[in-house]
Protein backbone atom coordinates (compact mmCIF):
# COMPACT_ATOMS: atom_id res chain seq x y z
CA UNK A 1 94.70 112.43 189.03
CA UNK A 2 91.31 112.83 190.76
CA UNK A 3 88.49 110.57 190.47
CA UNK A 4 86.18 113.20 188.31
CA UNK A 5 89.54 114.20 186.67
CA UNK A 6 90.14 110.41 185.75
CA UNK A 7 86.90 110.70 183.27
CA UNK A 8 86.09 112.86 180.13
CA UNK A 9 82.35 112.81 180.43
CA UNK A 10 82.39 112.35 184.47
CA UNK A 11 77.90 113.85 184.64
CA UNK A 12 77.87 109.49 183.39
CA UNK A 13 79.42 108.70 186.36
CA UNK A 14 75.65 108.98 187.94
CA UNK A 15 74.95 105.94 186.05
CA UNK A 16 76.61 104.34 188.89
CA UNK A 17 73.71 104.93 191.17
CA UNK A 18 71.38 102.15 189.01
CA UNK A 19 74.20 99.68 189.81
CA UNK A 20 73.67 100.44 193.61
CA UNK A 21 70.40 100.72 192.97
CA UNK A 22 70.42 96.84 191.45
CA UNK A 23 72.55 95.65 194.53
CA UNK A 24 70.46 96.74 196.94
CA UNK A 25 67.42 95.43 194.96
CA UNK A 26 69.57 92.01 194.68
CA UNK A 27 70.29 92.03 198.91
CA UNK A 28 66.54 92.81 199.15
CA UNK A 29 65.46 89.83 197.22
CA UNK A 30 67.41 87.39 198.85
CA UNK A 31 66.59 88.75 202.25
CA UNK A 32 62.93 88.08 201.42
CA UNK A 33 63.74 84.68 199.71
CA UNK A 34 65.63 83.37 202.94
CA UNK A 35 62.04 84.51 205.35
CA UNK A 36 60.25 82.66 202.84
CA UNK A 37 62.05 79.45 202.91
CA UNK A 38 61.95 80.01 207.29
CA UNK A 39 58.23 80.42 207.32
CA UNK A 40 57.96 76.94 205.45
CA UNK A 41 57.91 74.98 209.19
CA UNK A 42 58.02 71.64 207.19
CA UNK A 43 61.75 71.47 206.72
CA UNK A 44 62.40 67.48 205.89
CA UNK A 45 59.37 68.07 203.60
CA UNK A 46 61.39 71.25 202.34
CA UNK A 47 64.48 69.35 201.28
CA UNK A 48 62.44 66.78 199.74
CA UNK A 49 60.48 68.95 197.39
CA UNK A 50 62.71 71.67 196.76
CA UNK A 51 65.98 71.74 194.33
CA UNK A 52 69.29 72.34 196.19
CA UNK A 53 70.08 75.23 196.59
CA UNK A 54 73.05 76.80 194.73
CA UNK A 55 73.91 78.85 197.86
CA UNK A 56 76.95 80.70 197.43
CA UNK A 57 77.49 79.67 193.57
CA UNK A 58 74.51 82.01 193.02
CA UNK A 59 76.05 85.07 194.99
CA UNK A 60 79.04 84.32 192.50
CA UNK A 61 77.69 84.79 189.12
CA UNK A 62 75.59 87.50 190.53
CA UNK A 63 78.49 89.66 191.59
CA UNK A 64 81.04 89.16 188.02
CA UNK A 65 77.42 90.34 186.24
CA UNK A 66 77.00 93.33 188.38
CA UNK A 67 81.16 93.80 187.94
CA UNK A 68 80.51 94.11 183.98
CA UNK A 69 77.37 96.71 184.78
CA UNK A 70 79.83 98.75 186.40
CA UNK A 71 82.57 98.67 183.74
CA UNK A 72 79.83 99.62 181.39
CA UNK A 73 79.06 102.52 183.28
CA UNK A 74 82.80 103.56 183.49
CA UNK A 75 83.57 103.37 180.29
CA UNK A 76 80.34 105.38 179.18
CA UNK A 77 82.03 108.18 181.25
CA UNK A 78 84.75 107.89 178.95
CA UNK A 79 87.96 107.05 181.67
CA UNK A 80 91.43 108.71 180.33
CA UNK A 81 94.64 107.55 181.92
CA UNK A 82 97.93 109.22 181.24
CA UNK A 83 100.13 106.97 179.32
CA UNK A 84 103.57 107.46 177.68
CA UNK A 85 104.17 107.88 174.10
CA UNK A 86 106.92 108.09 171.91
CA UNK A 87 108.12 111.43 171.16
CA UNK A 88 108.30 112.07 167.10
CA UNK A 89 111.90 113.10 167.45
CA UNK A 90 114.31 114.08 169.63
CA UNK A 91 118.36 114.01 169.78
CA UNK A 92 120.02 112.26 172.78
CA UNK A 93 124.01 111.89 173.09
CA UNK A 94 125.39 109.30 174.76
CA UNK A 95 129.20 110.16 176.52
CA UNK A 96 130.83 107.33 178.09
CA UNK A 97 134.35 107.66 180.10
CA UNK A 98 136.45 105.15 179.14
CA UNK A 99 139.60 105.78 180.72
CA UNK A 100 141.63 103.36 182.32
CA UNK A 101 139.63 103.45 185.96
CA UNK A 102 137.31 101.47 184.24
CA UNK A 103 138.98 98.26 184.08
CA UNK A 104 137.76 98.22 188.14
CA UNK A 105 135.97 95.34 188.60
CA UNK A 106 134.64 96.58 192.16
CA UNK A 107 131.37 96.31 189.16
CA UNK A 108 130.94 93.12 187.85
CA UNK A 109 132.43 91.99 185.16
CA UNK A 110 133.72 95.09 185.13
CA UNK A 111 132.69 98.79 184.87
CA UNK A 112 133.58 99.11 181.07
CA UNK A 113 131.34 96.17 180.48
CA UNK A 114 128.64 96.83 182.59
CA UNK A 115 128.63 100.06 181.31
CA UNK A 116 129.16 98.80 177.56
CA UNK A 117 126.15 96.48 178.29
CA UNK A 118 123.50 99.09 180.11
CA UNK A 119 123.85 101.45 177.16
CA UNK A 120 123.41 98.64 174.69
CA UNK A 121 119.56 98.27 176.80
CA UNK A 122 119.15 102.16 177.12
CA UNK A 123 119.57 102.35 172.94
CA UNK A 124 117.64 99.36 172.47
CA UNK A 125 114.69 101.05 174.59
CA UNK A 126 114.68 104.34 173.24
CA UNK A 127 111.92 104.94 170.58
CA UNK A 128 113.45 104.31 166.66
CA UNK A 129 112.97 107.75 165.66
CA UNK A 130 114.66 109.21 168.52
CA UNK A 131 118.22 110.47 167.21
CA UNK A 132 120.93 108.78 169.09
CA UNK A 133 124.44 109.74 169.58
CA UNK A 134 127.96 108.30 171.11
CA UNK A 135 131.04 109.94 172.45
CA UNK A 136 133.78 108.23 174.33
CA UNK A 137 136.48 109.90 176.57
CA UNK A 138 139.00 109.59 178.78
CA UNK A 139 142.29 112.17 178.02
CA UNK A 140 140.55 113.41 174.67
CA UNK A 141 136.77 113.08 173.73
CA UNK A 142 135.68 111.59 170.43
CA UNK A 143 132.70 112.06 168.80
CA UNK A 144 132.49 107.90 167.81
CA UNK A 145 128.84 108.43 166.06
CA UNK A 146 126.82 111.27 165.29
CA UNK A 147 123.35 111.42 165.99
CA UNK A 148 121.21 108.74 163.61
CA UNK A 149 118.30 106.58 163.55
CA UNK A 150 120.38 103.65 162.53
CA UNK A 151 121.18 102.36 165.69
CA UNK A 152 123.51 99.33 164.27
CA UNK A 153 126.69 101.87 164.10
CA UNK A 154 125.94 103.27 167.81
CA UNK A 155 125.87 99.56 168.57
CA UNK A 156 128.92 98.39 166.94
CA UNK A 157 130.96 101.83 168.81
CA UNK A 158 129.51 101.07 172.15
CA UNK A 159 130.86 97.23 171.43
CA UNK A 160 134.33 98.36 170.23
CA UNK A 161 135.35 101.07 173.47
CA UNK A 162 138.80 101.17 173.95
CA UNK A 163 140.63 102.73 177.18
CA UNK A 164 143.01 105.51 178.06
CA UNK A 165 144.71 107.52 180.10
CA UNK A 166 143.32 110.09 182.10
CA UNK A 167 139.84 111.89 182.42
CA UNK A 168 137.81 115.20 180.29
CA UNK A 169 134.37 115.46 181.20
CA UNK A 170 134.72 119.18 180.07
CA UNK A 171 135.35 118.08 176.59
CA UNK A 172 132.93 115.64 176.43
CA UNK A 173 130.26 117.72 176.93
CA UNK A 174 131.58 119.76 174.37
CA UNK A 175 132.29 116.40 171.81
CA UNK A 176 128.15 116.32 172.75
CA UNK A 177 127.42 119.83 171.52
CA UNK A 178 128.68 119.06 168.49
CA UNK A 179 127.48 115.85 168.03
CA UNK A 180 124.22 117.87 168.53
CA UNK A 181 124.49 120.66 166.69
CA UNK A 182 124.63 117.68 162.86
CA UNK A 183 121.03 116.30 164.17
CA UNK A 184 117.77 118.65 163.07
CA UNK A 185 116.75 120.82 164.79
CA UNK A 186 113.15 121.19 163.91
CA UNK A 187 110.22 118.59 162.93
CA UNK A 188 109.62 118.38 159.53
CA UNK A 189 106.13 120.74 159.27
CA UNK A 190 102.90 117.70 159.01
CA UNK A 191 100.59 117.36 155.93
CA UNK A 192 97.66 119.35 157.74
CA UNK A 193 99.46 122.94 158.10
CA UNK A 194 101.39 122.32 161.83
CA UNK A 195 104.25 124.20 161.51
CA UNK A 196 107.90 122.84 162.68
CA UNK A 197 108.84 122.66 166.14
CA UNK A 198 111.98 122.57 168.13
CA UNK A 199 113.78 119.10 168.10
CA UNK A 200 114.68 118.65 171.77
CA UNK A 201 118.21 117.27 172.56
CA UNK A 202 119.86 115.99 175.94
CA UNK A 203 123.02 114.71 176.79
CA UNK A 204 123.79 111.65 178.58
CA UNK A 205 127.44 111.51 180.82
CA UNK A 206 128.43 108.44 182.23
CA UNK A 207 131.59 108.54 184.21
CA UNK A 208 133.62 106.81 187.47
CA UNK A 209 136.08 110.05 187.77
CA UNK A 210 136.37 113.16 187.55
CA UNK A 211 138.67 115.32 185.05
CA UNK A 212 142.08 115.45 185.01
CA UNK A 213 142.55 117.15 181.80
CA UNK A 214 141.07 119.59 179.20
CA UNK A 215 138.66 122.48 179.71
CA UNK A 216 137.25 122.78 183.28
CA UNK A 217 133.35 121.02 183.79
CA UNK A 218 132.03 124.24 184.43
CA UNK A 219 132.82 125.82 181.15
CA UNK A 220 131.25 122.80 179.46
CA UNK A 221 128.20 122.98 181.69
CA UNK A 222 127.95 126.59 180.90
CA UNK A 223 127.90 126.01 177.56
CA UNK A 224 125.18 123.09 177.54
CA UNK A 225 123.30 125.81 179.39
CA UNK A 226 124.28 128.48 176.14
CA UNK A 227 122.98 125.86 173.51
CA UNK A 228 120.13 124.78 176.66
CA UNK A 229 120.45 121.26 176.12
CA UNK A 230 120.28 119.70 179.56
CA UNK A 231 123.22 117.24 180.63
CA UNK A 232 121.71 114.09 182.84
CA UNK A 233 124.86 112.70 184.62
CA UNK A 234 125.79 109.52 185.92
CA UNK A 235 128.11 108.48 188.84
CA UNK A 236 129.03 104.92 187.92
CA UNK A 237 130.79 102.69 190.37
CA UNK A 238 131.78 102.67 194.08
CA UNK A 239 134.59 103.79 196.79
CA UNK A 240 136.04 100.42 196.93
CA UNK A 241 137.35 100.45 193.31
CA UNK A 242 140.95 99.82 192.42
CA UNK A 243 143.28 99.17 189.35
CA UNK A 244 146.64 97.80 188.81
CA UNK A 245 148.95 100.29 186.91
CA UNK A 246 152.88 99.67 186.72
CA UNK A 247 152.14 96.81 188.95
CA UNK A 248 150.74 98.44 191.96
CA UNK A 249 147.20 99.14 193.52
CA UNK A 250 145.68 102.66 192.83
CA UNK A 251 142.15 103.01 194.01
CA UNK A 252 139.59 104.59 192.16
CA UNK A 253 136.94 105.76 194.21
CA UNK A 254 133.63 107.53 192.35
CA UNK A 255 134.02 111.64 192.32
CA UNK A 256 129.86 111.86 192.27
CA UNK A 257 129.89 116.32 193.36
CA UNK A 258 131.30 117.61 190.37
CA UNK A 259 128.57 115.51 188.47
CA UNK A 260 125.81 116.73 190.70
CA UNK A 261 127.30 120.45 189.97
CA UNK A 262 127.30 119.59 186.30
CA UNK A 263 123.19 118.22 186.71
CA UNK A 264 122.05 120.91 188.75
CA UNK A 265 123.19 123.68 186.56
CA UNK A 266 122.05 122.70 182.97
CA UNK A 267 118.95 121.47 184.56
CA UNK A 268 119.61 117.55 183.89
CA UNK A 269 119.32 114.80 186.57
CA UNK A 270 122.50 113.46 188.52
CA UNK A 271 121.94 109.61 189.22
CA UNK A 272 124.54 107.59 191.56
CA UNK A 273 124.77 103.36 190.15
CA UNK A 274 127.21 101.00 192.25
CA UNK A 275 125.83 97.70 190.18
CA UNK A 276 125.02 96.53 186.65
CA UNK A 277 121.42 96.59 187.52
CA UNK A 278 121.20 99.97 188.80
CA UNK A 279 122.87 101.33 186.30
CA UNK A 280 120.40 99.74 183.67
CA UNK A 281 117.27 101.01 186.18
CA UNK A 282 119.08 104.81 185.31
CA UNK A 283 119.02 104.41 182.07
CA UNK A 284 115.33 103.31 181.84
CA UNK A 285 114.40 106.31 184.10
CA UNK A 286 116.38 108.32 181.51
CA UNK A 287 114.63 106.51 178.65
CA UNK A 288 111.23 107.69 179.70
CA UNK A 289 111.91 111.19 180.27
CA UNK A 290 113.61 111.77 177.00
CA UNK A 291 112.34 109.35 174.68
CA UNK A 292 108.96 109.59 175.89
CA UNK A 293 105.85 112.65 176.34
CA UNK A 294 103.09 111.56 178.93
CA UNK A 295 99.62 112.83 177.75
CA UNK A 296 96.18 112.26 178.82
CA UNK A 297 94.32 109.36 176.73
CA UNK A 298 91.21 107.97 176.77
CA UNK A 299 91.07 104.47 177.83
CA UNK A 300 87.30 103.54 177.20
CA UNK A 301 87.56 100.42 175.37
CA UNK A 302 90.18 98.99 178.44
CA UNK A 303 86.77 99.12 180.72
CA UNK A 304 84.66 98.22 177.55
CA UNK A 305 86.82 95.16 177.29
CA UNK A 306 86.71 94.55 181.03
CA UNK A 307 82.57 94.77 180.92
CA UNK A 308 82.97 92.20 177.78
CA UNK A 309 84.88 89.89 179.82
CA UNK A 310 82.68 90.11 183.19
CA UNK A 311 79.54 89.45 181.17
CA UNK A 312 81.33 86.14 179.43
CA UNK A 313 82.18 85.06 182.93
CA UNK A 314 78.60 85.65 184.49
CA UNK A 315 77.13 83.93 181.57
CA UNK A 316 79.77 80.81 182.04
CA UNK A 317 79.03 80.77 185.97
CA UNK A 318 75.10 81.16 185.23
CA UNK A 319 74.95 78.33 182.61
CA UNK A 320 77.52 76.08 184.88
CA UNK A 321 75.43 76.09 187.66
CA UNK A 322 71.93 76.97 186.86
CA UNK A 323 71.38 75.85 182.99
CA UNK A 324 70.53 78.61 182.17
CA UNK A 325 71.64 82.26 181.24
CA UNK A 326 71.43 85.50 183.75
């Protein structure tokens, strides 16, 4: 955002020129104050007779009063910022894989835990009238809550994963549509005549594999596409994974293309995590783009409250080291 385009009433801004106009008037003064005190020849008679000076203490208060002209001046060109807030309502389904790959600990503690403990945050984060989801998969997908405000049973499902055998990212997408399809789907219509709108949904795939079993990715992606709920998806882990089945070492390395694929064509983002803590900084990224709208807001009383606070401080400084106010 501009400058101009950073203020509703930005003609004010001209208001700006009086504050120049005072600090030139200030340099001028104390220009004229300093030839003064040269021209006086008698200097030990000078420091006799004369106060000290307050020198740089002066310059001080000075400056935090011209500060709070300037906020003034800002916030009578009414400044707007663009800020986030909460969307009224929206659906969001969380899918997590929870086949037997994630017992890998090449994530600590684990990736089932990490993962178990990033989505608790990302539900946590998400506005309390957002709608929110859960399916689990690994051979078969499960829709383990449908899409509520009550986030304690989304909690307790997340808490209570259990793994399995083998991998269906196809199906979970469609568990998802489902899960979708019990939320509303328009806003209740407001007290003042604004009709219903569209509830938007988006789906939420977080997974270290790729699938083994069920109905292809594509024909899930194509029909998150159909339905045009967009499908964010998440690559979770790293090449150096391995698990112990039968009493040997299979690794479990992170299939991230088919998950890009899957992004890409319902119009979602495709995020790669190798670590607890990026995993939770993809879910916030997540969090703002579906849980929140940024609009344009006016911000006046932020510079009102700055020009409030300059004018306490000037007044402090002036009384602190002159006795007296500016």
């Amino acid at each position: 955002m501009s400058w101009p385009d950073a203020f509703l009433a930005p003609d004010r801004l001209w208001g700006l020129l009086a504050v120049l106009a005072l600090v030139a008037a200030y340099v001028a003064t104390t220009f004229l104050r300093r030839r003064y005190t040269v021209r006086f020849t008698n200097l030990p008679l000078l420091e006799t007779v004369a106060p000290g000076r307050p020198g740089w203490r002066r310059h001080v208060a000075a400056a935090a009063f011209l500060l709070a002209i300037t906020s003034m001046v800002l916030a009578w060109a009414r400044p707007a910022d663009e800020v986030q807030v909460p969307k009224e309502r929206a659906t969001v389904v969380l899918a997590i894989d929870t086949s037997l790959s994630m017992e890998a600990t090449d994530v600590a503690p684990s990736r089932i835990e990490a993962a178990q403990q990033a989505a608790l945050s990302f539900i946590e984060e998400l506005p309390p009238q957002i709608n929110v989801g859960l399916v689990s998969f690994d051979g078969v997908a499960r829709v383990r809550v449908t899409p509520t405000t009550d986030r304690q049973p989304v909690r307790a499902a997340i808490q209570s994963l259990e793994l399995g055998p083998a991998t269906a990212i196809g199906e979970a997408i469609f568990a998802g549509l489902d899960a979708i399809a019990t939320a509303p789907t328009f806003t209740d219509p407001t007290e003042d005549g604004e009709e219903a709108e569209p509830v938007p949904a988006r789906m939420v795939v977080m997974t270290d594999g790729k699938t083994t079993v069920g109905r292809p990715d594509i024909d899930g992606a194509e029909a998150a596409v159909e339905a045009e709920v967009p499908v964010s998806t998440i690559a979770f882990g790293t090449d150096r994974g391995t698990i112990v089945i039968d009493g040997e070492i299979q690794p479990v390395p992170v299939d991230r293309e088919p998950l890009r694929l899957i992004a890409e064509r319902t119009g979602g983002q495709f995020f790669s995590a190798e670590s607890l803590g990026e995993l939770q900084s993809v879910y916030t990224d997540i969090g703002s783009s579906v849980g929140f709208d940024t609009e344009e807001q006016e911000i006046t009383e932020r510079f009102a409250g700055y020009a409030v606070v300059l004018v306490l401080v000037s007044a402090a400084l002036s009384l602190l080291f002159f006795q007296r106010l500016p």
